[in-house]
Protein backbone atom coordinates (compact mmCIF):
# COMPACT_ATOMS: atom_id res chain seq x y z
CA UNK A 1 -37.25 -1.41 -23.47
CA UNK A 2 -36.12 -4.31 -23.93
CA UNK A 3 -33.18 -6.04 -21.51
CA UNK A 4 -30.52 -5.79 -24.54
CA UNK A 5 -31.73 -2.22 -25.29
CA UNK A 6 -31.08 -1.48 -21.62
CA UNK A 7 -27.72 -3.24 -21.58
CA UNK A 8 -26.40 -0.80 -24.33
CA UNK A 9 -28.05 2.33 -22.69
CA UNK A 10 -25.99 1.29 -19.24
CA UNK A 11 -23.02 0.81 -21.23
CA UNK A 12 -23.49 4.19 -23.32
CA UNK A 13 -23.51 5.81 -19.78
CA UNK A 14 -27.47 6.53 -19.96
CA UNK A 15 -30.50 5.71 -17.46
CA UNK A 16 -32.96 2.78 -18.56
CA UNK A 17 -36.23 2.52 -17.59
CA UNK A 18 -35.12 0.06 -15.07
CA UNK A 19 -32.08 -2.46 -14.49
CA UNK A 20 -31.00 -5.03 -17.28
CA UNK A 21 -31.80 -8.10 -16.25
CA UNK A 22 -29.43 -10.97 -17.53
CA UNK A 23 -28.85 -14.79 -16.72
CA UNK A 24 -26.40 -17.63 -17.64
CA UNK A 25 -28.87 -20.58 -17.32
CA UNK A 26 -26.24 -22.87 -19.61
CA UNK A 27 -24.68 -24.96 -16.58
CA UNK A 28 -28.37 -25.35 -14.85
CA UNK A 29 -30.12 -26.50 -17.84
CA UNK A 30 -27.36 -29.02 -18.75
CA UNK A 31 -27.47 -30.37 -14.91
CA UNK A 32 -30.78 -30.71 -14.61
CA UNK A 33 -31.03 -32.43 -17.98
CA UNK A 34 -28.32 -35.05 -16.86
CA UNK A 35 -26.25 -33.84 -20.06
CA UNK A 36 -22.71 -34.91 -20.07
CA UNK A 37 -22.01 -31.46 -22.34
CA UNK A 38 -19.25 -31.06 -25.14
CA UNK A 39 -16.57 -29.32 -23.90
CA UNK A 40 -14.76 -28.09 -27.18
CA UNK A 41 -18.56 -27.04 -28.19
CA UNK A 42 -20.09 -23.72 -28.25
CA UNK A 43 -22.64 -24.33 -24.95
CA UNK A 44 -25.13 -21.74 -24.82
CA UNK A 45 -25.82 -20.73 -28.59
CA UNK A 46 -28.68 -23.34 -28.86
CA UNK A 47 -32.50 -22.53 -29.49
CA UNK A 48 -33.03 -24.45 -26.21
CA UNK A 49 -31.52 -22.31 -24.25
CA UNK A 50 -33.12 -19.05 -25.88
CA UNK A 51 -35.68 -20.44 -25.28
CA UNK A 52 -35.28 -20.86 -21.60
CA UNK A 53 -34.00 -17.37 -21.38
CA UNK A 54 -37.22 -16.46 -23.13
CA UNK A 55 -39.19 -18.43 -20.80
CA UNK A 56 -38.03 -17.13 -17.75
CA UNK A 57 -37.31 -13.38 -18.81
CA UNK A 58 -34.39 -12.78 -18.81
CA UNK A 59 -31.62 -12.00 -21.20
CA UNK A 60 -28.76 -13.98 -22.38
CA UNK A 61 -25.55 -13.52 -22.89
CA UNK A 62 -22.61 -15.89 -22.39
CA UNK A 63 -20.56 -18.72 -23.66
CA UNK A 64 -22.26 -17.60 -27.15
CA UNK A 65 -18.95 -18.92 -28.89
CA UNK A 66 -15.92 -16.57 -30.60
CA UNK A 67 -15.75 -14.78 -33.62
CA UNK A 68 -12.14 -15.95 -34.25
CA UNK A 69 -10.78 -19.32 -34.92
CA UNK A 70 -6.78 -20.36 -33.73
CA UNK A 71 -4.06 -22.33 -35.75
CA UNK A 72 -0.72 -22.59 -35.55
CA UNK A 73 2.72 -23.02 -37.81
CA UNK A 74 3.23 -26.73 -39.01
CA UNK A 75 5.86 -27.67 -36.46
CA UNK A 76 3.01 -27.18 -33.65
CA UNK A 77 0.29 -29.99 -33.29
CA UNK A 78 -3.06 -29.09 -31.21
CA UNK A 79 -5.46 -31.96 -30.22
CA UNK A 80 -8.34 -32.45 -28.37
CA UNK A 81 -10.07 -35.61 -27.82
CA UNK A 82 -13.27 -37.14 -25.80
CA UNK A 83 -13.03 -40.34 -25.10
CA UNK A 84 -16.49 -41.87 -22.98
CA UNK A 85 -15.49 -40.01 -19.72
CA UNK A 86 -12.08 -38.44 -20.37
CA UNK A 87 -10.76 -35.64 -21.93
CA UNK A 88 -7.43 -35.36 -23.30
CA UNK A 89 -5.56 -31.93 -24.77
CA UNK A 90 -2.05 -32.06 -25.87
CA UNK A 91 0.43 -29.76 -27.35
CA UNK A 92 3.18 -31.87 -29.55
CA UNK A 93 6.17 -29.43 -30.61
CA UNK A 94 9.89 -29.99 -32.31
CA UNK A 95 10.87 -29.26 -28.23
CA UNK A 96 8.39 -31.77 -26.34
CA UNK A 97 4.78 -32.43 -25.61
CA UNK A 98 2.38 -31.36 -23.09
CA UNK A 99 -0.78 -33.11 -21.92
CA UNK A 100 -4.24 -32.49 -20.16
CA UNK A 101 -6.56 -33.98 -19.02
CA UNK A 102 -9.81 -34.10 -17.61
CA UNK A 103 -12.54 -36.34 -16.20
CA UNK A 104 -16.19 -35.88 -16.52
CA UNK A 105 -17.72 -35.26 -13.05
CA UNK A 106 -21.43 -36.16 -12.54
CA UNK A 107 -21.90 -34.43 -9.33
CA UNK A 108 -21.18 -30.71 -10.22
CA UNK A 109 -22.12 -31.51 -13.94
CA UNK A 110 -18.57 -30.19 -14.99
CA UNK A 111 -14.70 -31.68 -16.43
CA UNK A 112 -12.51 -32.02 -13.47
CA UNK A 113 -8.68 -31.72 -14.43
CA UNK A 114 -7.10 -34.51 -13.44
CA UNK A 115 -3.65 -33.88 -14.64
CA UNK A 116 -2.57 -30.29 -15.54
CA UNK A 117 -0.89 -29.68 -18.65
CA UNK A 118 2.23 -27.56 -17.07
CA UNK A 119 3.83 -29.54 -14.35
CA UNK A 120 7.21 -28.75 -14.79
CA UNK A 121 9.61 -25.99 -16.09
CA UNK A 122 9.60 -27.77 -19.33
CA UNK A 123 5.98 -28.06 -20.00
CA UNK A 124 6.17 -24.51 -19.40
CA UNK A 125 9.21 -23.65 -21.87
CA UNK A 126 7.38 -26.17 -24.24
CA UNK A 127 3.51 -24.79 -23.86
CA UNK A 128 5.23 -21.30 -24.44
CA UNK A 129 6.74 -22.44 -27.92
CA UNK A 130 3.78 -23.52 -28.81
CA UNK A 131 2.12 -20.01 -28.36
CA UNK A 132 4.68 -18.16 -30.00
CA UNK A 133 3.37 -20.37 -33.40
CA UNK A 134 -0.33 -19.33 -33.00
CA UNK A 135 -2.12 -17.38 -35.12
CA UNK A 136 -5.88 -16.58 -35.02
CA UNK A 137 -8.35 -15.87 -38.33
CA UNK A 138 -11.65 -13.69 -38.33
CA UNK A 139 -14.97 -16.14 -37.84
CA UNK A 140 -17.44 -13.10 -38.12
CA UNK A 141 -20.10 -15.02 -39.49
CA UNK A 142 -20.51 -16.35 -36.09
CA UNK A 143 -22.11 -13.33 -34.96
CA UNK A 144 -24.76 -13.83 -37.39
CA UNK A 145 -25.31 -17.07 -36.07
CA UNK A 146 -25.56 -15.38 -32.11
CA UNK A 147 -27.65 -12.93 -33.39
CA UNK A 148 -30.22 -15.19 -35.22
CA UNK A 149 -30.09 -17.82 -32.21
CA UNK A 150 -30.57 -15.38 -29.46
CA UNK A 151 -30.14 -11.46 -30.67
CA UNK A 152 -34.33 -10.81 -29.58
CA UNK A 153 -33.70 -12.17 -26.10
CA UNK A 154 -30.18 -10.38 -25.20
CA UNK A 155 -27.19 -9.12 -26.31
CA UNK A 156 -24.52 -12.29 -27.27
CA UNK A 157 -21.16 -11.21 -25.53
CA UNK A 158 -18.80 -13.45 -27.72
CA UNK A 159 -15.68 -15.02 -25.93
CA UNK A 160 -12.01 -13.71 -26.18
CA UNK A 161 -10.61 -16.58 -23.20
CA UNK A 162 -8.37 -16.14 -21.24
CA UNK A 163 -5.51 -13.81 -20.67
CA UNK A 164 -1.77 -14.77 -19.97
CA UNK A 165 -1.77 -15.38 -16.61
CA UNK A 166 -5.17 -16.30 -16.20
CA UNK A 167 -4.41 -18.73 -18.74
CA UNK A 168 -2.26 -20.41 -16.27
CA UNK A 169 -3.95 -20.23 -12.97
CA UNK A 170 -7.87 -20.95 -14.70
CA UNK A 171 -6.52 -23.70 -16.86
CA UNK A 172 -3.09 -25.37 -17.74
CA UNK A 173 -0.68 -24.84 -14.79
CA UNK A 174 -3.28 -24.42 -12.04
CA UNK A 175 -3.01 -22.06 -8.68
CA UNK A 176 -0.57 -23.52 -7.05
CA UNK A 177 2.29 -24.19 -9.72
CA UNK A 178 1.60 -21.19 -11.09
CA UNK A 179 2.30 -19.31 -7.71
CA UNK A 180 5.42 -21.35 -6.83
CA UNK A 181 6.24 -20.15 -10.57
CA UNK A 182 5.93 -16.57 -9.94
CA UNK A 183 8.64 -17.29 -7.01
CA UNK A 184 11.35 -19.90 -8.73
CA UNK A 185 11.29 -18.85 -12.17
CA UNK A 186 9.65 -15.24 -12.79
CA UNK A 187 12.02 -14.62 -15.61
CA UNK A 188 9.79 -17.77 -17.21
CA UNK A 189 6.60 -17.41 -16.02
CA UNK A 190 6.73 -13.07 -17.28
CA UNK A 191 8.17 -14.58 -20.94
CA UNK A 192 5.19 -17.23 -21.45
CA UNK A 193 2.62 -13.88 -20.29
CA UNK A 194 4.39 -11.96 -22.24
CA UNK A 195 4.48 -13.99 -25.26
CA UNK A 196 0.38 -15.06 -24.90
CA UNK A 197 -0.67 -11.30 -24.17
CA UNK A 198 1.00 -10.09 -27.70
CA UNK A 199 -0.79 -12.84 -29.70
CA UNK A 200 -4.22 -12.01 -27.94
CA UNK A 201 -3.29 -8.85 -29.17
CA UNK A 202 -3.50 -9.80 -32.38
CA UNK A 203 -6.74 -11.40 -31.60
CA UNK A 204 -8.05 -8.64 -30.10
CA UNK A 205 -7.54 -6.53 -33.31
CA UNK A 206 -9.99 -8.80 -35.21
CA UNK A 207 -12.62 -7.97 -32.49
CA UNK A 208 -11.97 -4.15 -33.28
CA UNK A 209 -12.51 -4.60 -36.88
CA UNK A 210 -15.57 -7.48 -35.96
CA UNK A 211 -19.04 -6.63 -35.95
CA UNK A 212 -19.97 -7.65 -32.23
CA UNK A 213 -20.46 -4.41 -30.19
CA UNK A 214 -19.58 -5.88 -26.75
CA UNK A 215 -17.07 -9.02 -25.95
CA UNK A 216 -16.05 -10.80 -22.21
CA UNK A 217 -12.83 -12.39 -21.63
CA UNK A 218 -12.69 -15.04 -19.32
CA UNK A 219 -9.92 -15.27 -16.37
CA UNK A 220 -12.08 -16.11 -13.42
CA UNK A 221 -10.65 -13.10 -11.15
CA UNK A 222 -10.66 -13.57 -7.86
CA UNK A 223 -8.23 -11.78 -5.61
CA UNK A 224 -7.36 -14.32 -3.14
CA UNK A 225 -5.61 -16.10 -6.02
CA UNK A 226 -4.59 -12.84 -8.76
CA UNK A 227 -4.01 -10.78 -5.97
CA UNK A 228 -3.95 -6.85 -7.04
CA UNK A 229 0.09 -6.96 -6.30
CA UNK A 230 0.00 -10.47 -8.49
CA UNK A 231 -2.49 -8.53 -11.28
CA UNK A 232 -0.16 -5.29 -11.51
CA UNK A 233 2.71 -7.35 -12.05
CA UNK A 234 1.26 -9.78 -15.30
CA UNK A 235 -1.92 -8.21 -16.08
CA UNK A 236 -2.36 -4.89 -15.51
CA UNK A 237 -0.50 -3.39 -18.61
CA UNK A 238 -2.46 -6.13 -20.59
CA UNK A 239 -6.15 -5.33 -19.89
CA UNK A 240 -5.66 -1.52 -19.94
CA UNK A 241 -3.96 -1.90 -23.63
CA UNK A 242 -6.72 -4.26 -24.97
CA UNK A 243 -9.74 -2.11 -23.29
CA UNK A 244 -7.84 1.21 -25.06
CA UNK A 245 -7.92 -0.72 -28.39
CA UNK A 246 -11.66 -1.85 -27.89
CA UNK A 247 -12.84 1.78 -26.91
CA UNK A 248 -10.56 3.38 -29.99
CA UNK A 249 -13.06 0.57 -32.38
CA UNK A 250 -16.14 1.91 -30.53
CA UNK A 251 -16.21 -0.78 -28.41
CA UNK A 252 -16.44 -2.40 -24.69
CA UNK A 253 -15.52 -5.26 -23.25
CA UNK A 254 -16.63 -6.94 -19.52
CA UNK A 255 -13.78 -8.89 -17.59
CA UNK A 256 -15.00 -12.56 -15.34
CA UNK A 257 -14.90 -11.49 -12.02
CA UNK A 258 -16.62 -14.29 -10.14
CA UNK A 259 -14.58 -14.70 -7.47
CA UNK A 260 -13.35 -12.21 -4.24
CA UNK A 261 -13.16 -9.11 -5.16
CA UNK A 262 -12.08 -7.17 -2.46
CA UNK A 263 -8.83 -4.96 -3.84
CA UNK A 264 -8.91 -6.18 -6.80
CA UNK A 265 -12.26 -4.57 -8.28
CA UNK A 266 -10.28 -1.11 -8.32
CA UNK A 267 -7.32 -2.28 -10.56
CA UNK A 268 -9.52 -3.38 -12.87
CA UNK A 269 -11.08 -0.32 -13.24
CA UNK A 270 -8.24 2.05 -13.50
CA UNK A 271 -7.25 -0.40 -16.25
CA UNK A 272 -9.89 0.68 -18.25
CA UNK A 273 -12.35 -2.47 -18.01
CA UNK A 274 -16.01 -1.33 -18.92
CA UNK A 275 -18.19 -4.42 -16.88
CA UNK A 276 -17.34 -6.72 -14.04
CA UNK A 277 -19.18 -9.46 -14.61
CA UNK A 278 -20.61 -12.74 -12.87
CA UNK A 279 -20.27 -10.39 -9.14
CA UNK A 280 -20.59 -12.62 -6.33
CA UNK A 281 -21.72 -11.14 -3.05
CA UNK A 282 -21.44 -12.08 0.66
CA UNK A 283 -21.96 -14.83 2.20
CA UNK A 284 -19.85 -16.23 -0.99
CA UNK A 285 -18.47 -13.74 -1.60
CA UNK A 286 -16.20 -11.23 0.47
CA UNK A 287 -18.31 -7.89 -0.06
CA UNK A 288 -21.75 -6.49 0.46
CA UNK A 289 -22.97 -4.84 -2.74
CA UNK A 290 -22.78 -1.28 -1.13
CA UNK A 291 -18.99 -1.96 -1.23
CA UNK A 292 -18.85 -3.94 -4.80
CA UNK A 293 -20.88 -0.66 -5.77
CA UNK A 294 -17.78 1.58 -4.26
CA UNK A 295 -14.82 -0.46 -5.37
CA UNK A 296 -15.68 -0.58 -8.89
CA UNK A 297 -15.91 3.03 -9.46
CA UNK A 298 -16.99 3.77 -12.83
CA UNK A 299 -17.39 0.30 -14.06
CA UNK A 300 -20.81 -1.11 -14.55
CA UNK A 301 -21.34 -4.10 -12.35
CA UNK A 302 -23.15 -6.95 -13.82
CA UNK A 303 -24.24 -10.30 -11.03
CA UNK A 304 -26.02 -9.84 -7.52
CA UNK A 305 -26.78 -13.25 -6.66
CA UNK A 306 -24.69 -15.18 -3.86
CA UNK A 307 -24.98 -18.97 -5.33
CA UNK A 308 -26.32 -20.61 -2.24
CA UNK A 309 -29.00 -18.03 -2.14
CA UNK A 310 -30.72 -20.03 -4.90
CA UNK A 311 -30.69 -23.02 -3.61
CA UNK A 312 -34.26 -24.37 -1.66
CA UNK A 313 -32.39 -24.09 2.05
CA UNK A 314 -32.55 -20.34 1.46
CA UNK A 315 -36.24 -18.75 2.26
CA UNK A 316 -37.74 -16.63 -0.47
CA UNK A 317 -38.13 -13.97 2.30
CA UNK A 318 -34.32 -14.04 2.31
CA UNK A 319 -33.72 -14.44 -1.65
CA UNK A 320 -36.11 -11.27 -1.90
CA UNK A 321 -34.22 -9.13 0.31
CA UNK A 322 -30.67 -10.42 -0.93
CA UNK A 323 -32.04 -9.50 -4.56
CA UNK A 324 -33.55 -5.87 -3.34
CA UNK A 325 -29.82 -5.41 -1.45
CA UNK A 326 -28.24 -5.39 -5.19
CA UNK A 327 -30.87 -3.56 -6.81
CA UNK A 328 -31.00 -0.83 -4.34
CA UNK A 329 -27.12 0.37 -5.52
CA UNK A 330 -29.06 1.94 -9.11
CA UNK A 331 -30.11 4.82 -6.63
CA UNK A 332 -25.86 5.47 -6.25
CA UNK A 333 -25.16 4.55 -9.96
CA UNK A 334 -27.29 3.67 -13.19
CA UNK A 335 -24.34 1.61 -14.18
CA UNK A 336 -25.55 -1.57 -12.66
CA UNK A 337 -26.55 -5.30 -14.46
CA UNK A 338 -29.18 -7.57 -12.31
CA UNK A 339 -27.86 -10.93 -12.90
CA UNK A 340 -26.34 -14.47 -11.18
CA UNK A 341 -22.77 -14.69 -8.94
CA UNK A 342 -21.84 -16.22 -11.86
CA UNK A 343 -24.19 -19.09 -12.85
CA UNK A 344 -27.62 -20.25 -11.21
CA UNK A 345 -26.40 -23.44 -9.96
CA UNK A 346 -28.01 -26.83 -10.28
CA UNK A 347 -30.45 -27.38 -7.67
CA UNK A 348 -32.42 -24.36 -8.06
CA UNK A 349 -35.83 -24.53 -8.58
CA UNK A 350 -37.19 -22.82 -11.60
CA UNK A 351 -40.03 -20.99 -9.55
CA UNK A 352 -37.24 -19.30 -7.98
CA UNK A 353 -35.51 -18.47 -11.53
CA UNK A 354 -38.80 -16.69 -12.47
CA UNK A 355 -39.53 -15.05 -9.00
CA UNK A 356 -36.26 -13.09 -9.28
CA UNK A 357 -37.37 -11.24 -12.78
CA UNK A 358 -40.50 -10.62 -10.67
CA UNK A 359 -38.49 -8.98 -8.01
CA UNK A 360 -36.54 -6.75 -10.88
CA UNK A 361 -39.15 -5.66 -12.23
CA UNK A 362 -40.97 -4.20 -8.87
CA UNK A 363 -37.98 -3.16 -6.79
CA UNK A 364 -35.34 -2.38 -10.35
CA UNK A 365 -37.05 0.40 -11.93
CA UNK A 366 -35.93 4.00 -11.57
């Protein structure tokens, strides 16, 4: 089999002949290449990156680009701009204008935001006008570019974003404002959710009619920040209707959960989510896999890897036995994905990238 016919047998509720074994090499292969990367720009779908997917074993999957594009009525401006370093976004409407921006950050190889694009109630009332005039249109023929760049080596999950509130705490209004939100003006923060969940609706009923079989959306879960009271609250009603509208099409969808999990792996469950994705064990992480494997019931859980576990300091004694300690939960459930705690971070060497599909394929198969 090969690791996107396995994939689709997990996901169909069936028994491969041994775990799926999937990777998100993007961020590695752009650090270690000293690429300053294109944020607005589809990051993975390249033949380089197949390639290194192809080299190492493993399949690929993520930040494969959309199969929808986004406009918006006349009276609402969008623009994004790099500029050498810098980043800018900006929202101009009849009521105001919003701004981000970022700066590029050679370090971590990533865009830091340097100035969030909600600061105050205003940018709030103003970025929520602006997604009341949004509209999206199909782009299927993407797909046939994900399948032609990368369809032998994996399964292309293409990219829905983010949800309402994760839109907020991942991206324009940041953690902290958003929480101080929640508390000073709920009546504002549940209208601009509100208001972003019904157009990703909309989205979401391209996807149905689309020809992509599986799709992620993005919101960077972690339950020290969307905490399962939080989640409930904003979210809850949100992922259960767009995972009922996804299974009705014959579809599934996985949800970015690359952060704590404890608490919060159940709710997404009961809401209907098919695969947690990017699951980061202890010592990052706040659970052992034997409890990732309990919390997320029915859900197929798709990561493994603590990040620091890749790194040189770590033996390969200990990376073996971290790696068997996630592999061993296919003897409680088939429904199980060997892949990173979200990325395999810069630093790693890529003997260790191709020791771990060694280690899947002695200690994964059932």
């Amino acid at each position: 089999m090969t690791e996107r016919e396995r994939f689709l047998a997990v996901l169909r509720g069936e028994t491969p002949d041994r775990v799926p074994y999937f990777l998100d090499l993007g961020h590695w292969w752009r650090a270690e290449s000293g690429m300053k990367w294109d944020l607005f720009a589809v990051s993975n779908c390249t033949k380089e990156i197949t390639d290194l997917h192809r080299e190492v074993g493993a399949g690929w999957y993520v930040e494969v680009g959309s199969l929808h594009e986004e406009y918006y009525d006349e009276d609402v401006q969008r623009e994004r701009v790099m500029d050498g370093d810098e980043v800018i976004e900006t929202y101009r409407t009849p009521i105001g204008e919003v701004v981000m921006k970022r700066r590029w950050n050679p370090v971590s190889s990533s865009w830091d935001i340097t100035k969030h694009m909600v600061e105050t109630i205003d940018d709030l009332k103003i970025l929520t006008y602006a997604m009341r005039k949004k509209h999206y249109r199909e782009n299927y023929k993407n797909w046939e570019k994900i399948e032609e760049t990368g369809g032998d080596v994996g399964l292309g999950f293409p990219g829905m974003g983010y949800t309402g509130l994760g839109s907020l705490i991942s991206y324009y209004m940041g953690v902290e404002n958003t929480i101080f939100a929640a508390y000073d003006e709920p009546e504002l923060l549940h209208e601009y959710v509100d208001v972003f969940n019904a157009k990703m609706l909309e989205m979401v009923e391209l996807y149905c009619e689309g020809p992509a079989p599986h799709m992620i959306f993005t919101d960077n879960l972690s339950s020290d920040v969307q905490s399962p009271e939080l989640f409930q609250e904003y979210s809850f009603d949100h992922y259960r209707e767009l995972a009922a509208r996804l299974h009705a099409a014959g579809k599934t969808v996985s949800a970015h959960v690359d952060g704590r999990m404890n608490r919060i792996l159940p709710v997404v469950a009961e809401a209907g989510i098919d695969v947690a994705d990017a699951c980061t064990p202890k010592p990052t992480g706040d659970l052992t896999p034997a409890e990732v494997r309990r919390q997320a019931g029915n859900m197929v859980i798709m990561g493994g890897v603590s990040p620091r576990m890749w790194l040189p300091e770590t033996g390969e004694k200990e990376f073996v036995a971290h790696v068997r300690e996630w592999l061993d939960q296919r003897r409680v459930s088939p429904r199980i994905v060997q892949s990173a705690g979200d990325q395999v971070p810069p630093g790693t060497k890529l003997q260790r990238i191709k020791l771990m599909r060694e280690i899947v394929e002695e200690y994964g198969r059932y």
